[in-house]
N, C-alpha and C. Protein backbone atom coordinates (compact mmCIF):
# COMPACT_ATOMS: atom_id res chain seq x y z
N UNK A 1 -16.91 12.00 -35.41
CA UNK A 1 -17.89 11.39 -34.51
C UNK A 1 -17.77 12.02 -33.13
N UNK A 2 -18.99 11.96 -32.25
CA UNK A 2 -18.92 12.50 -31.33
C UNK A 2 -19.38 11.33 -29.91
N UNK A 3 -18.57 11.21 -29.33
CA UNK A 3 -18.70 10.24 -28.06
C UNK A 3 -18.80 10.85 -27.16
N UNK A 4 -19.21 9.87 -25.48
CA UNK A 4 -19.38 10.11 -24.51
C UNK A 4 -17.85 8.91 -23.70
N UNK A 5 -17.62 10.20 -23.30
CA UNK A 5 -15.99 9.54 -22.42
C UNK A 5 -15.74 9.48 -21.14
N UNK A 6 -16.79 10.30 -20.47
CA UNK A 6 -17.06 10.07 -18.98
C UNK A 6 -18.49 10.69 -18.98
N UNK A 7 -19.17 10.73 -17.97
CA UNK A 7 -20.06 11.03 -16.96
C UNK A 7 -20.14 11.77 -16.27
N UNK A 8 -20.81 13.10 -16.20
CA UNK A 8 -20.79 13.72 -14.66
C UNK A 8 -21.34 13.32 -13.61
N UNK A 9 -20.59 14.19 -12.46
CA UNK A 9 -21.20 13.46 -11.38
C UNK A 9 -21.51 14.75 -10.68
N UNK A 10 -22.31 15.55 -10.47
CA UNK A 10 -22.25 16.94 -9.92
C UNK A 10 -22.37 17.19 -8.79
N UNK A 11 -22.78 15.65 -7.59
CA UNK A 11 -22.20 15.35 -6.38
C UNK A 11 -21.24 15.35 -6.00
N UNK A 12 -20.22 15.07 -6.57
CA UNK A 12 -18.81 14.42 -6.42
C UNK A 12 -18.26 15.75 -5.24
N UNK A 13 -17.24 14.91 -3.91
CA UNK A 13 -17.00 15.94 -3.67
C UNK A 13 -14.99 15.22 -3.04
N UNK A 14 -14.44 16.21 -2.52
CA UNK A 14 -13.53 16.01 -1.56
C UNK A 14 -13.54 14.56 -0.73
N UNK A 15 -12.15 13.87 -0.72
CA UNK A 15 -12.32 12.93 0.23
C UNK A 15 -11.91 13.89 1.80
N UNK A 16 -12.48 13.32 2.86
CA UNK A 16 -12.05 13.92 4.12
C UNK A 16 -11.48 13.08 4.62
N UNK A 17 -10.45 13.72 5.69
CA UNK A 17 -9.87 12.76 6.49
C UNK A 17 -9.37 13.41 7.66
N UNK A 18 -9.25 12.55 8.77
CA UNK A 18 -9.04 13.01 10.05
C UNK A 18 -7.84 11.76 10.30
N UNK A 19 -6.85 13.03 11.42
CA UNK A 19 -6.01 12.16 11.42
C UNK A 19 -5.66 12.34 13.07
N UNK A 20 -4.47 11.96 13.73
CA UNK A 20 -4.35 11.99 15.34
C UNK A 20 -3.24 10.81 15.16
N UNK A 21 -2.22 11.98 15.66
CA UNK A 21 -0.14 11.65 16.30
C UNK A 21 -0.34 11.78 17.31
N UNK A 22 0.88 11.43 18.32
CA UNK A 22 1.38 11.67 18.85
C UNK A 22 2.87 11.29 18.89
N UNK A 23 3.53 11.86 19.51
CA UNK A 23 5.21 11.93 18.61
C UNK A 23 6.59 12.28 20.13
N UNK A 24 7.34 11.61 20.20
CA UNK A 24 8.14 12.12 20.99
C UNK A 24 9.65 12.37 20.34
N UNK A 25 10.53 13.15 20.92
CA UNK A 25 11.60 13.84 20.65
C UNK A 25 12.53 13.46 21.44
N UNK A 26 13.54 12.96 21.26
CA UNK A 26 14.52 12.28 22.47
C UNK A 26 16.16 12.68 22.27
N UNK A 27 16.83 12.66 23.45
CA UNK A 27 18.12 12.86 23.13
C UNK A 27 18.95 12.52 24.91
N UNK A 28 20.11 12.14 24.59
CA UNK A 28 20.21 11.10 25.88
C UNK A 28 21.71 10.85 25.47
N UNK A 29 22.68 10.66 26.64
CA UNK A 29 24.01 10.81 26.52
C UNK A 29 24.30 12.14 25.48
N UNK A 30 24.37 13.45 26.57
CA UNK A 30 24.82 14.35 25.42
C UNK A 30 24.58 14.38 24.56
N UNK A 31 23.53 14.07 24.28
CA UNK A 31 22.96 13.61 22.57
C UNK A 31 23.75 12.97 21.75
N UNK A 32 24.22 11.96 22.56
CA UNK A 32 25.17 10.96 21.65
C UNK A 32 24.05 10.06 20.58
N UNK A 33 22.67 9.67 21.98
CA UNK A 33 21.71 8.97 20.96
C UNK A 33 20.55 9.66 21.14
N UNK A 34 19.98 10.32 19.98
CA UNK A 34 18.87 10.65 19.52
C UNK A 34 18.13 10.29 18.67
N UNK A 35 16.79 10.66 18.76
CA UNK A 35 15.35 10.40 17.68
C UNK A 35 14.17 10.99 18.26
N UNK A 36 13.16 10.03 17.36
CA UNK A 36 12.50 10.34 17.85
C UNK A 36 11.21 9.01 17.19
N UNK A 37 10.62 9.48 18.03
CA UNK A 37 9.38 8.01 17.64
C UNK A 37 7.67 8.93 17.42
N UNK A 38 7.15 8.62 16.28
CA UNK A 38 5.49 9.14 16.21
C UNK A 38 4.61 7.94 15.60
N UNK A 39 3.30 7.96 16.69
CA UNK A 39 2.84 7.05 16.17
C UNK A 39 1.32 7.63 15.99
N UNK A 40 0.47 7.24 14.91
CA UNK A 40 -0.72 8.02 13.64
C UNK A 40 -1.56 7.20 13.88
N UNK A 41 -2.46 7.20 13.85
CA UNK A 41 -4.07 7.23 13.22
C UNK A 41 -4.69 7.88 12.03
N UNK A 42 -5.11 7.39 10.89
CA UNK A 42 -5.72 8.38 9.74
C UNK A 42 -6.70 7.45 9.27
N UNK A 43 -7.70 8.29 9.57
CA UNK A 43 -9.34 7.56 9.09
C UNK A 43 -9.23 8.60 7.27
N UNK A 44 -9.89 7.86 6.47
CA UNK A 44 -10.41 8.91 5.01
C UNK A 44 -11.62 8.33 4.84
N UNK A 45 -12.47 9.17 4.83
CA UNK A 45 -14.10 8.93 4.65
C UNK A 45 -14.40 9.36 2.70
N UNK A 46 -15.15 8.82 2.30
CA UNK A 46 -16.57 9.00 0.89
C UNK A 46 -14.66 9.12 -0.17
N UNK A 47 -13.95 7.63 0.28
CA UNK A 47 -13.45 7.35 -1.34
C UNK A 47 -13.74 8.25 -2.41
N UNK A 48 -12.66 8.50 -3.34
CA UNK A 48 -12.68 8.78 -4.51
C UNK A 48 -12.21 7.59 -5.64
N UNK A 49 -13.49 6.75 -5.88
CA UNK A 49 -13.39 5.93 -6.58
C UNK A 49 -14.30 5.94 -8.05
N UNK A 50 -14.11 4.95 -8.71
CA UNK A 50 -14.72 4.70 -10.37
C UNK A 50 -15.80 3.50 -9.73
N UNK A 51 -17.09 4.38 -10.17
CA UNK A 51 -17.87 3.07 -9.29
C UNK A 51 -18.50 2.80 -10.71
N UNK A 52 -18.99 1.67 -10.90
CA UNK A 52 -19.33 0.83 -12.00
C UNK A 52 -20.98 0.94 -12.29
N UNK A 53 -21.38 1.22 -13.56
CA UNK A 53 -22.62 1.21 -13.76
C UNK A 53 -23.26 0.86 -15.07
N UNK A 54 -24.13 0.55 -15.26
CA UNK A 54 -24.71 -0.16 -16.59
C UNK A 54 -24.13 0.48 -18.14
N UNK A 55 -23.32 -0.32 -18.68
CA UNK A 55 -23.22 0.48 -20.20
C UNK A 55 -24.30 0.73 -20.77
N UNK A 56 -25.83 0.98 -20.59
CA UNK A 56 -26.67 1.80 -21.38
C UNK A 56 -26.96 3.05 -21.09
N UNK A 57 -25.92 3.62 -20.13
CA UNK A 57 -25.80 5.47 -19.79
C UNK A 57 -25.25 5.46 -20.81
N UNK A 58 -24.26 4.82 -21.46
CA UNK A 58 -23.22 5.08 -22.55
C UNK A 58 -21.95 5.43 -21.45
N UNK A 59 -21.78 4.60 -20.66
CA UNK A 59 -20.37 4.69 -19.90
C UNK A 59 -20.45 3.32 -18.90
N UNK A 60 -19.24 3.04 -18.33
CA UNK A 60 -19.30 2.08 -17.92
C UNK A 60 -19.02 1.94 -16.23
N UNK A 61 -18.48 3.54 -16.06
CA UNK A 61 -18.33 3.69 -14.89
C UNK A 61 -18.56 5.25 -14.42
N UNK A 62 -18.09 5.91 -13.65
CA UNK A 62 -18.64 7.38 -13.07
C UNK A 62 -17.69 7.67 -11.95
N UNK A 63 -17.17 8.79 -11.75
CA UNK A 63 -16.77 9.18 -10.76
C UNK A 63 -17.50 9.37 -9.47
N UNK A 64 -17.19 8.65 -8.31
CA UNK A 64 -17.85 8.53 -7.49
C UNK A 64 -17.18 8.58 -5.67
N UNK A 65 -17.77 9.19 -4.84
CA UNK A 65 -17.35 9.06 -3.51
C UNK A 65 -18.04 7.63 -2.92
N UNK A 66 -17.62 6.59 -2.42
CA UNK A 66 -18.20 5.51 -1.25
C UNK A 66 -17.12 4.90 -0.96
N UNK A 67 -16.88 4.53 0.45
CA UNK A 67 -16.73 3.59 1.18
C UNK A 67 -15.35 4.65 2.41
N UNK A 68 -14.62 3.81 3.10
CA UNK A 68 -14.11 4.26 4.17
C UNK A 68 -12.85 3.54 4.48
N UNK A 69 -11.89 4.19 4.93
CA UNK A 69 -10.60 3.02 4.81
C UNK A 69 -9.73 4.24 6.40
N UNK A 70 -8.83 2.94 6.76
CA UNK A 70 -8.14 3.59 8.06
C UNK A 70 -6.44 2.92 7.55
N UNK A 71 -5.97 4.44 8.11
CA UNK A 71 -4.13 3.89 8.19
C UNK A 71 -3.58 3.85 9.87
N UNK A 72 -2.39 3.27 10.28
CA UNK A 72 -2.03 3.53 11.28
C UNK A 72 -1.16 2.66 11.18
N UNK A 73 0.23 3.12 11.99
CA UNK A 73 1.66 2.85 12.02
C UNK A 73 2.39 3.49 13.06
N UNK A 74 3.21 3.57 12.84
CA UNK A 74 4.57 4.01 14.25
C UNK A 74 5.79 3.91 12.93
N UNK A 75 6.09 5.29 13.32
CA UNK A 75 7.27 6.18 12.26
C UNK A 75 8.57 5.71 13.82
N UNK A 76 10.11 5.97 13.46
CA UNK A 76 10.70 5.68 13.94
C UNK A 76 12.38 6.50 13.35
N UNK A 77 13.02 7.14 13.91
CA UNK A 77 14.08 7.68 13.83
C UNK A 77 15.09 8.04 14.60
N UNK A 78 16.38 7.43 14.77
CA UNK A 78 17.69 7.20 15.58
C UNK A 78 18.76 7.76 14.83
N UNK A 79 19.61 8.19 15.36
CA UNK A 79 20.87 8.57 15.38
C UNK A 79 21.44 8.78 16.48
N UNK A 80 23.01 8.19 16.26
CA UNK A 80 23.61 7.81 17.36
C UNK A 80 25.22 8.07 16.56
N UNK A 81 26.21 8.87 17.86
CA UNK A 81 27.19 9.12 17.45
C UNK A 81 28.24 8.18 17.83
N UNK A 82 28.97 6.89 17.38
CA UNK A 82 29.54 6.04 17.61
C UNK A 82 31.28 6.89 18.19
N UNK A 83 31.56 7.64 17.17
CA UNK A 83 32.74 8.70 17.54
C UNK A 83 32.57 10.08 17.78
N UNK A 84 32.76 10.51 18.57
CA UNK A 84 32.89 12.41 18.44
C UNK A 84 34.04 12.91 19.12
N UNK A 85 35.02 13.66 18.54
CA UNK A 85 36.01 14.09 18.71
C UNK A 85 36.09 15.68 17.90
N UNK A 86 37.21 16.58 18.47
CA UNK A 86 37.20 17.79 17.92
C UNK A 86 37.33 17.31 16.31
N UNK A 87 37.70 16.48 16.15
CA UNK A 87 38.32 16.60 13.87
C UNK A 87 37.84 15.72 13.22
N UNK A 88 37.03 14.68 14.28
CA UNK A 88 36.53 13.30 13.61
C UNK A 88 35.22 13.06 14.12
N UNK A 89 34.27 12.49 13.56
CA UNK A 89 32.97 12.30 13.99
C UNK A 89 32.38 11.14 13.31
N UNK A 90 31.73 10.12 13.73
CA UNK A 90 31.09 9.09 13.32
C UNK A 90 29.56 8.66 14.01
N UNK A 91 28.90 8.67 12.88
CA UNK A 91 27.22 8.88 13.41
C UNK A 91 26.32 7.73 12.21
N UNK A 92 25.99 6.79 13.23
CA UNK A 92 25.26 6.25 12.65
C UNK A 92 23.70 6.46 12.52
N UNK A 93 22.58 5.99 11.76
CA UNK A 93 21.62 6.37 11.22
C UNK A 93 20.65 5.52 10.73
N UNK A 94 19.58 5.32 11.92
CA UNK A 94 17.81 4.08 11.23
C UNK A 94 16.84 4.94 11.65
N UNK A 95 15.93 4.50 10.29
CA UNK A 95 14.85 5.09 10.47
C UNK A 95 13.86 3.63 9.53
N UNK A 96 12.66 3.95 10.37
CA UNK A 96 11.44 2.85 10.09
C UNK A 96 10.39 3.06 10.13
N UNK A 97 9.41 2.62 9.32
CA UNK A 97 7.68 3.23 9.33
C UNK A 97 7.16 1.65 8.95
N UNK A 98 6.07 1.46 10.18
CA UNK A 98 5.26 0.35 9.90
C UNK A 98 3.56 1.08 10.37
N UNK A 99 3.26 0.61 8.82
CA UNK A 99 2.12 1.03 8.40
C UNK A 99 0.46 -0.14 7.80
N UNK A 100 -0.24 0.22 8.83
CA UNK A 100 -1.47 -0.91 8.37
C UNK A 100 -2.63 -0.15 7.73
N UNK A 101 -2.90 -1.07 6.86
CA UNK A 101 -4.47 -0.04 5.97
C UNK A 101 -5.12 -0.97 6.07
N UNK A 102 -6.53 -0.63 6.83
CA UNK A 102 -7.83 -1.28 6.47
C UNK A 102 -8.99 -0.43 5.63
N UNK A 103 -9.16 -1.33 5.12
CA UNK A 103 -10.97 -0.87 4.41
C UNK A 103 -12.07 -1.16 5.49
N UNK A 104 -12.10 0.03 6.00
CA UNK A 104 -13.55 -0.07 6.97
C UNK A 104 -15.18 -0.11 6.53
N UNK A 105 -15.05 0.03 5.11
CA UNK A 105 -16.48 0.25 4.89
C UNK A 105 -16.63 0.02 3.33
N UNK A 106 -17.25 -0.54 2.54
CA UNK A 106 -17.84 -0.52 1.13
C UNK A 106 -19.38 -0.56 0.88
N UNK A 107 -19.80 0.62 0.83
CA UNK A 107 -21.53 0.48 0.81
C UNK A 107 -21.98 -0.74 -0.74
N UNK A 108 -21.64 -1.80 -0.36
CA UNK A 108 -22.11 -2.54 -2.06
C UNK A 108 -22.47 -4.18 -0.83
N UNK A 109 -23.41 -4.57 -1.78
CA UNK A 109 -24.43 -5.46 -0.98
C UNK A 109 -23.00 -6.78 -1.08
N UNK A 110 -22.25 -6.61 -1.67
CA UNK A 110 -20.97 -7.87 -1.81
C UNK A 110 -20.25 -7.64 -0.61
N UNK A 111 -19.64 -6.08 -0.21
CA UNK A 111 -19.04 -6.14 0.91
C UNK A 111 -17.49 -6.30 0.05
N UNK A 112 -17.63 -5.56 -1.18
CA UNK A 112 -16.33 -5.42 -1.67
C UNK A 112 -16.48 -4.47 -2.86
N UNK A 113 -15.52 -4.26 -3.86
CA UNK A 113 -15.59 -3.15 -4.35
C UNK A 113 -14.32 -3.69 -5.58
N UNK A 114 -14.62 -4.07 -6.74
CA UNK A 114 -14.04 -4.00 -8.38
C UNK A 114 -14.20 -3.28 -9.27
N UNK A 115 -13.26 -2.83 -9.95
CA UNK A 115 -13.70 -2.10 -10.81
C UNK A 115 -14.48 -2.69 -12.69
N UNK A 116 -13.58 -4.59 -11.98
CA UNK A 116 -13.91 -4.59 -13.59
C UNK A 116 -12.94 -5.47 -14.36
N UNK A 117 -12.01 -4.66 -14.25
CA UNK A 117 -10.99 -4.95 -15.46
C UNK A 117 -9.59 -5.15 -14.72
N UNK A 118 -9.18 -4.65 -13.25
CA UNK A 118 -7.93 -4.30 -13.15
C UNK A 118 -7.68 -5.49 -11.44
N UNK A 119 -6.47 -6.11 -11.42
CA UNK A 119 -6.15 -6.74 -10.68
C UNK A 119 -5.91 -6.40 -9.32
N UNK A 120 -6.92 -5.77 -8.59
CA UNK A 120 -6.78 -5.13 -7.06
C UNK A 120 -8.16 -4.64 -6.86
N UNK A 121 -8.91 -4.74 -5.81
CA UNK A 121 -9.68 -4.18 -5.34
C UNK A 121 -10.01 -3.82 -4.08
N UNK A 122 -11.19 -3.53 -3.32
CA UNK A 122 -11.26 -2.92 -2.15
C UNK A 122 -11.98 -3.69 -1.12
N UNK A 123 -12.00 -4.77 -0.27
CA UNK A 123 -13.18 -5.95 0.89
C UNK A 123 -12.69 -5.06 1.97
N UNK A 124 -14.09 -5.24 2.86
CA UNK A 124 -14.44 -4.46 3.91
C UNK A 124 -13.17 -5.59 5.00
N UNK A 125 -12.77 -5.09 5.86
CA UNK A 125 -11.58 -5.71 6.88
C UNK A 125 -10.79 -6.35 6.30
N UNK A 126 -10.07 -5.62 4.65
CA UNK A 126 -9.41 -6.14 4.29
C UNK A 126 -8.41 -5.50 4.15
N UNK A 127 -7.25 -5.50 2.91
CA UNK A 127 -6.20 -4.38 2.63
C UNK A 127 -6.70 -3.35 1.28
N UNK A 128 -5.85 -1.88 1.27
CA UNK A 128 -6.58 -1.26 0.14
C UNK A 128 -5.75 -2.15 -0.58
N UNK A 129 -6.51 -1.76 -2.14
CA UNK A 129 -5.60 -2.29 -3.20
C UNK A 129 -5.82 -4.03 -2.94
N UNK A 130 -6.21 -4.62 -2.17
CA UNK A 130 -5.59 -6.56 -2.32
C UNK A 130 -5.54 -7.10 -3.60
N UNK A 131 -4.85 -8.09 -3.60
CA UNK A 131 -4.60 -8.52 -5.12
C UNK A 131 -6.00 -9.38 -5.21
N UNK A 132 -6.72 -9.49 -7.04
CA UNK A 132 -7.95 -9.83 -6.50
C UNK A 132 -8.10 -10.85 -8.16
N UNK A 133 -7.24 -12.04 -7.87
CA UNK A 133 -6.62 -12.44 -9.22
C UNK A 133 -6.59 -13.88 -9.00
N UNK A 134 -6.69 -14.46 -10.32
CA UNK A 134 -6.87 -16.18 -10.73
C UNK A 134 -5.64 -16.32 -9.66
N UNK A 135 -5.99 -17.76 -8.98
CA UNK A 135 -4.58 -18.64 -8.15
C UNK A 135 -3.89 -19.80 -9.49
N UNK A 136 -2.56 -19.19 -9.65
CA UNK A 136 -2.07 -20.51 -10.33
C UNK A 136 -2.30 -21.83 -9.91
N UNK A 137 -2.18 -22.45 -10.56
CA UNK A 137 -2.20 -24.18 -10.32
C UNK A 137 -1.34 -24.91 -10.84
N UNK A 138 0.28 -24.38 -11.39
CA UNK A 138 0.83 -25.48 -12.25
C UNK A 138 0.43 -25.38 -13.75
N UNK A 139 1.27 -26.38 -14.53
CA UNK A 139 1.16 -26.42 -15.94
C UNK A 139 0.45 -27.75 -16.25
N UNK A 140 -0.40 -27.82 -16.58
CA UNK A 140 -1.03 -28.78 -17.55
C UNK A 140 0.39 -30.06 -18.25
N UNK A 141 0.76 -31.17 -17.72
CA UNK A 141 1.58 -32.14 -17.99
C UNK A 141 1.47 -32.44 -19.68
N UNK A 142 -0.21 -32.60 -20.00
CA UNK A 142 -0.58 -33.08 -21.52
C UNK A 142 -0.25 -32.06 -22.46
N UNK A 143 -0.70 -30.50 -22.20
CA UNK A 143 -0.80 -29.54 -23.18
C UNK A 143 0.41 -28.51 -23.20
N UNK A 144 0.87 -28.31 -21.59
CA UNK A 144 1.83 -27.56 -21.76
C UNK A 144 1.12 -25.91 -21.42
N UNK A 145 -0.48 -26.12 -21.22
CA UNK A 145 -0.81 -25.06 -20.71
C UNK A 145 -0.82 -24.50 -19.88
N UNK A 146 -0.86 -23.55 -18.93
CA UNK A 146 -0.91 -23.03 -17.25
C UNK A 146 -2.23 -23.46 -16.66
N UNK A 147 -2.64 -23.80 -15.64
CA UNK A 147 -3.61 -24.03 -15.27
C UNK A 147 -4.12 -23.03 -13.91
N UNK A 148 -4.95 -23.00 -13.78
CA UNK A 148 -5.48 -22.03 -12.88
C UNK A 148 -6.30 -22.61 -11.82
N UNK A 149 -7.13 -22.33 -10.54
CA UNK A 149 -7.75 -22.67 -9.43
C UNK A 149 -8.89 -22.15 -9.77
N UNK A 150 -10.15 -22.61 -10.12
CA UNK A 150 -11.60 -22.46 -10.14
C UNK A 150 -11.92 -22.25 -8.27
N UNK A 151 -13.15 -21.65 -8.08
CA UNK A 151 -13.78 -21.43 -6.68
C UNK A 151 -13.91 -22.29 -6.31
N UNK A 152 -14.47 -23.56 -7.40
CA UNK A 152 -14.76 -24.68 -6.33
C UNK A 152 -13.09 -25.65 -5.99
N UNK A 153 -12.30 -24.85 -6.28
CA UNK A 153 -11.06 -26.21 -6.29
C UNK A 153 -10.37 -26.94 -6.96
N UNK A 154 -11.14 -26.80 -8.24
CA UNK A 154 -10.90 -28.01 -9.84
C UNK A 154 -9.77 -26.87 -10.15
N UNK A 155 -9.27 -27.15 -11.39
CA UNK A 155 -8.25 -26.18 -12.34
C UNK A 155 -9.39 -26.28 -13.96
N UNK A 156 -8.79 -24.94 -14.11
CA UNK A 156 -9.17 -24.94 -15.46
C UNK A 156 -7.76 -24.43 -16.14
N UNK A 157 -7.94 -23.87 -17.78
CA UNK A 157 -6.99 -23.40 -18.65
C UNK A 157 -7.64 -21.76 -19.06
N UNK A 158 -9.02 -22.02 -18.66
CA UNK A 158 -8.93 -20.55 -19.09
C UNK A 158 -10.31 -19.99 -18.07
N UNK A 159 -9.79 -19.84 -17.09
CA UNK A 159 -10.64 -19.27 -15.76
C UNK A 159 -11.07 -17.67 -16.25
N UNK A 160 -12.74 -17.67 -15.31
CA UNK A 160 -13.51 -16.34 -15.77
C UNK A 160 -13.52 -15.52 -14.32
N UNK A 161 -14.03 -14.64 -14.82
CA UNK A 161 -14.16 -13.71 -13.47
C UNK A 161 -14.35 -14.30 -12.45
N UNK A 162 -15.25 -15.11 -12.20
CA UNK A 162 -16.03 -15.93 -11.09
C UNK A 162 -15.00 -17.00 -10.53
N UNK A 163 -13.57 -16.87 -11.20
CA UNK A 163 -12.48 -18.13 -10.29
C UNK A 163 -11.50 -16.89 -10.11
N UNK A 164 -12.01 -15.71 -9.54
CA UNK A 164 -10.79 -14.73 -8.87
C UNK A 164 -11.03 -14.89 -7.23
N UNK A 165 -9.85 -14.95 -7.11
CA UNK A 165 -9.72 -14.73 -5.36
C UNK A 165 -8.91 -13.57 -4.78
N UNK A 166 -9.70 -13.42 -3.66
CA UNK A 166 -8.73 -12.18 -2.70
C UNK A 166 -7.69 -12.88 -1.98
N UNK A 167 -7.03 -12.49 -2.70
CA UNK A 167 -5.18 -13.07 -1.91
C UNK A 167 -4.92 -12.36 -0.66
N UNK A 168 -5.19 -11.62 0.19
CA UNK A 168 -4.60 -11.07 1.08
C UNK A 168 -3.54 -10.48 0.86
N UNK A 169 -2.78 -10.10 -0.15
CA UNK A 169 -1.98 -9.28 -0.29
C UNK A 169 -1.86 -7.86 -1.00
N UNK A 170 -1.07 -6.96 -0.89
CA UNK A 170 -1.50 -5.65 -1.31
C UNK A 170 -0.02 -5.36 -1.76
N UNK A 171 0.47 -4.40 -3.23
CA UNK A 171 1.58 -4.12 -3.64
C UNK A 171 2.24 -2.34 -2.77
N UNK A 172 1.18 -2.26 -1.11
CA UNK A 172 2.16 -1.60 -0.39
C UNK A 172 3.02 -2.60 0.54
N UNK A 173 4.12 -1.99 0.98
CA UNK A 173 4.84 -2.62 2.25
C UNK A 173 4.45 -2.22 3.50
N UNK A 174 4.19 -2.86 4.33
CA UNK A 174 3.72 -3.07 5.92
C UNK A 174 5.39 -2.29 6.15
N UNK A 175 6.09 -2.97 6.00
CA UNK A 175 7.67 -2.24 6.95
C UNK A 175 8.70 -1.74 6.03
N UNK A 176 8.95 -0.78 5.98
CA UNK A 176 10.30 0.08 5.34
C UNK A 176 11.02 1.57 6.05
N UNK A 177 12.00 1.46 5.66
CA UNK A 177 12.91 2.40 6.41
C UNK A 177 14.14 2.36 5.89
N UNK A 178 15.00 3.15 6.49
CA UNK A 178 16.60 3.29 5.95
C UNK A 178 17.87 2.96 6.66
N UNK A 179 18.91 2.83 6.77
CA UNK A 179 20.21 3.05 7.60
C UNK A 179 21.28 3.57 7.00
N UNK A 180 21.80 4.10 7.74
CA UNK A 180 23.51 4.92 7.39
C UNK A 180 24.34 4.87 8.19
N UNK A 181 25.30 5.93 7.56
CA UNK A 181 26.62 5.78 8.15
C UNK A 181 26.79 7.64 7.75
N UNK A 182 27.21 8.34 8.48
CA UNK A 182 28.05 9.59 8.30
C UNK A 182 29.16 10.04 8.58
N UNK A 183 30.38 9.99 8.44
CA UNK A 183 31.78 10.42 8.76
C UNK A 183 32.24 11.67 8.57
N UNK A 184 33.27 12.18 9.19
CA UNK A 184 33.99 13.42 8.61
C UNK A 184 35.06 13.44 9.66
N UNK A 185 35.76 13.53 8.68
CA UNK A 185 37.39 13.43 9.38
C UNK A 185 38.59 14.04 8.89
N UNK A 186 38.79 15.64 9.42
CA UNK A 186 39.20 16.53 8.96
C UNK A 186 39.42 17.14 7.71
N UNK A 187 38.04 17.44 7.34
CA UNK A 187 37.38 17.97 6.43
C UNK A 187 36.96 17.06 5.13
N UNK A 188 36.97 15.45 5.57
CA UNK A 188 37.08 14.71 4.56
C UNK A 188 35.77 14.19 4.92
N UNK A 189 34.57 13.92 4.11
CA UNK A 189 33.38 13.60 4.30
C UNK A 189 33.16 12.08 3.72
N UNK A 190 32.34 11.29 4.49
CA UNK A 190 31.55 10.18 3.85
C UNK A 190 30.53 9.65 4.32
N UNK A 191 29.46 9.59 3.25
CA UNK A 191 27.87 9.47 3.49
C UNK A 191 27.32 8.27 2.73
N UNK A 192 26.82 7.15 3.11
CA UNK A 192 26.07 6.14 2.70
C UNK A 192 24.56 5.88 3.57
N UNK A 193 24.09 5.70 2.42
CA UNK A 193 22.08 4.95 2.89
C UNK A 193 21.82 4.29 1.92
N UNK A 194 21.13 3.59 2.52
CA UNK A 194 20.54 2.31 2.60
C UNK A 194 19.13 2.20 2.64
N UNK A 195 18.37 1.71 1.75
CA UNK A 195 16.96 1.46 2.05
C UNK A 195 16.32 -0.06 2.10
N UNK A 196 15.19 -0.34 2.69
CA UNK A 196 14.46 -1.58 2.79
C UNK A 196 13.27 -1.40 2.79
N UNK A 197 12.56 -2.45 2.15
CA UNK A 197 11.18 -2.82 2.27
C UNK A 197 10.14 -4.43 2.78
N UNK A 198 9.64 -4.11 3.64
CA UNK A 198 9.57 -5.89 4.08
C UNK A 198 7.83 -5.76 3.86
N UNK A 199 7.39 -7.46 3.93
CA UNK A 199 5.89 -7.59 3.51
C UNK A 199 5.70 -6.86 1.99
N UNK A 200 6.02 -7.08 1.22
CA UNK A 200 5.68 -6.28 0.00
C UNK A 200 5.37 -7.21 -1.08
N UNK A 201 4.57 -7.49 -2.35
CA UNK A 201 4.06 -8.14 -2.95
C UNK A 201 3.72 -7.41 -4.27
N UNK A 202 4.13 -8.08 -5.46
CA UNK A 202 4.37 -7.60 -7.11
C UNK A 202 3.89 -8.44 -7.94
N UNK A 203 3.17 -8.16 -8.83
CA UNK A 203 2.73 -8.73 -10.05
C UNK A 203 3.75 -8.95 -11.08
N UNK A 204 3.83 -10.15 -11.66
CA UNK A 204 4.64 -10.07 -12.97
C UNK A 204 3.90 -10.25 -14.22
N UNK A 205 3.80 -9.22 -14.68
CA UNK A 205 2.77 -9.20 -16.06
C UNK A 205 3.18 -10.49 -16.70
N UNK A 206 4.70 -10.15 -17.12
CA UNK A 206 4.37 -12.18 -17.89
C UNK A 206 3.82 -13.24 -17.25
């Protein structure tokens, strides 16, 4: 048999994006404490997304450029030498990136953007990715079933598209970064890091 598995799109092009740092370089007590700090702007214009269209093309969706989304954060990096001596040296080590994404734009008369099937989508002054999924409600006392949050407020047991909500949350992190430790003490080395992630949000398939 012979099927149709995608769609062309012979528009389709490049996402663009423009971006704008500025960044400083620092060093202070003999360069006991150094870093440095940069902080971004990044606009990406005409998305590369799966935009949704009638299954009587014989497909259900198409590769497609629309809508507009912005990043911006402040990167962050320190080191600082707690010891320095001719045979021994001790240097500690943070670094941090806090990062915001908005969706500036979805050309769709909703003012949002689904694909369908998958738990995240795209609202204009919102986050990329937001989670875009039934609100639990507890278990059902009589049946033992899960219950869910309908739009208007009620619970049901087996909620439809039309009882999904935009949670405000997105499975990137707003704040992450690292810390250490570096030693060496006549010719004897030791290196530890450390990572973190804060604001961050996960699905549990079960």
């Amino acid at each position: 048999a012979l099927t149709i598995t995608q769609l062309p799109n012979t528009g389709l092009r490049w996402e663009t994006t423009e971006q704008a740092n500025i960044g400083v370089d620092f060093g202070v007590f003999n360069d006991r404490l150094r870093g440095s700090v940069d902080v971004y702007q990044k606009k990406t214009k005409d998305l590369f997304l799966s935009q949704r269209i009638s299954a009587i093309n014989g497909a259900n969706s198409i590769p497609a450029n629309f809508g507009d989304m912005k990043n911006e954060g402040v990167e962050v990096l320190l080191a600082g030498d707690v010891l320095r001596k001719q045979d021994a040296r001790i240097t500690l080590t943070l670094n941090g990136s806090y990062n915001k994404n908005t969706v500036l734009s979805i050309p769709e008369e909703t003012g949002y953007y689904w694909n369908g099937s998958s738990l995240v989508g795209y609202r204009e002054g919102s986050l990329v990715n937001e989670f875009y999924m039934y609100k639990y409600a507890g278990v059902d006392q009589q049946t033992g079933e899960a219950l869910f949050y309908t739009q208007d407020g009620s619970t049901t047991t087996a909620p439809t598209d039309d009882d999904r909500h935009w949670l405000g949350k997105a499975a990137y992190p707003k704040l992450q970064g690292g810390f250490g430790i570096d030693a060496e003490y006549k010719g004897f080395f030791l290196t530890a890091n450390f990572t973190f992630v804060a604001d961050i949000w996960r699905f549990d398939y079960d």
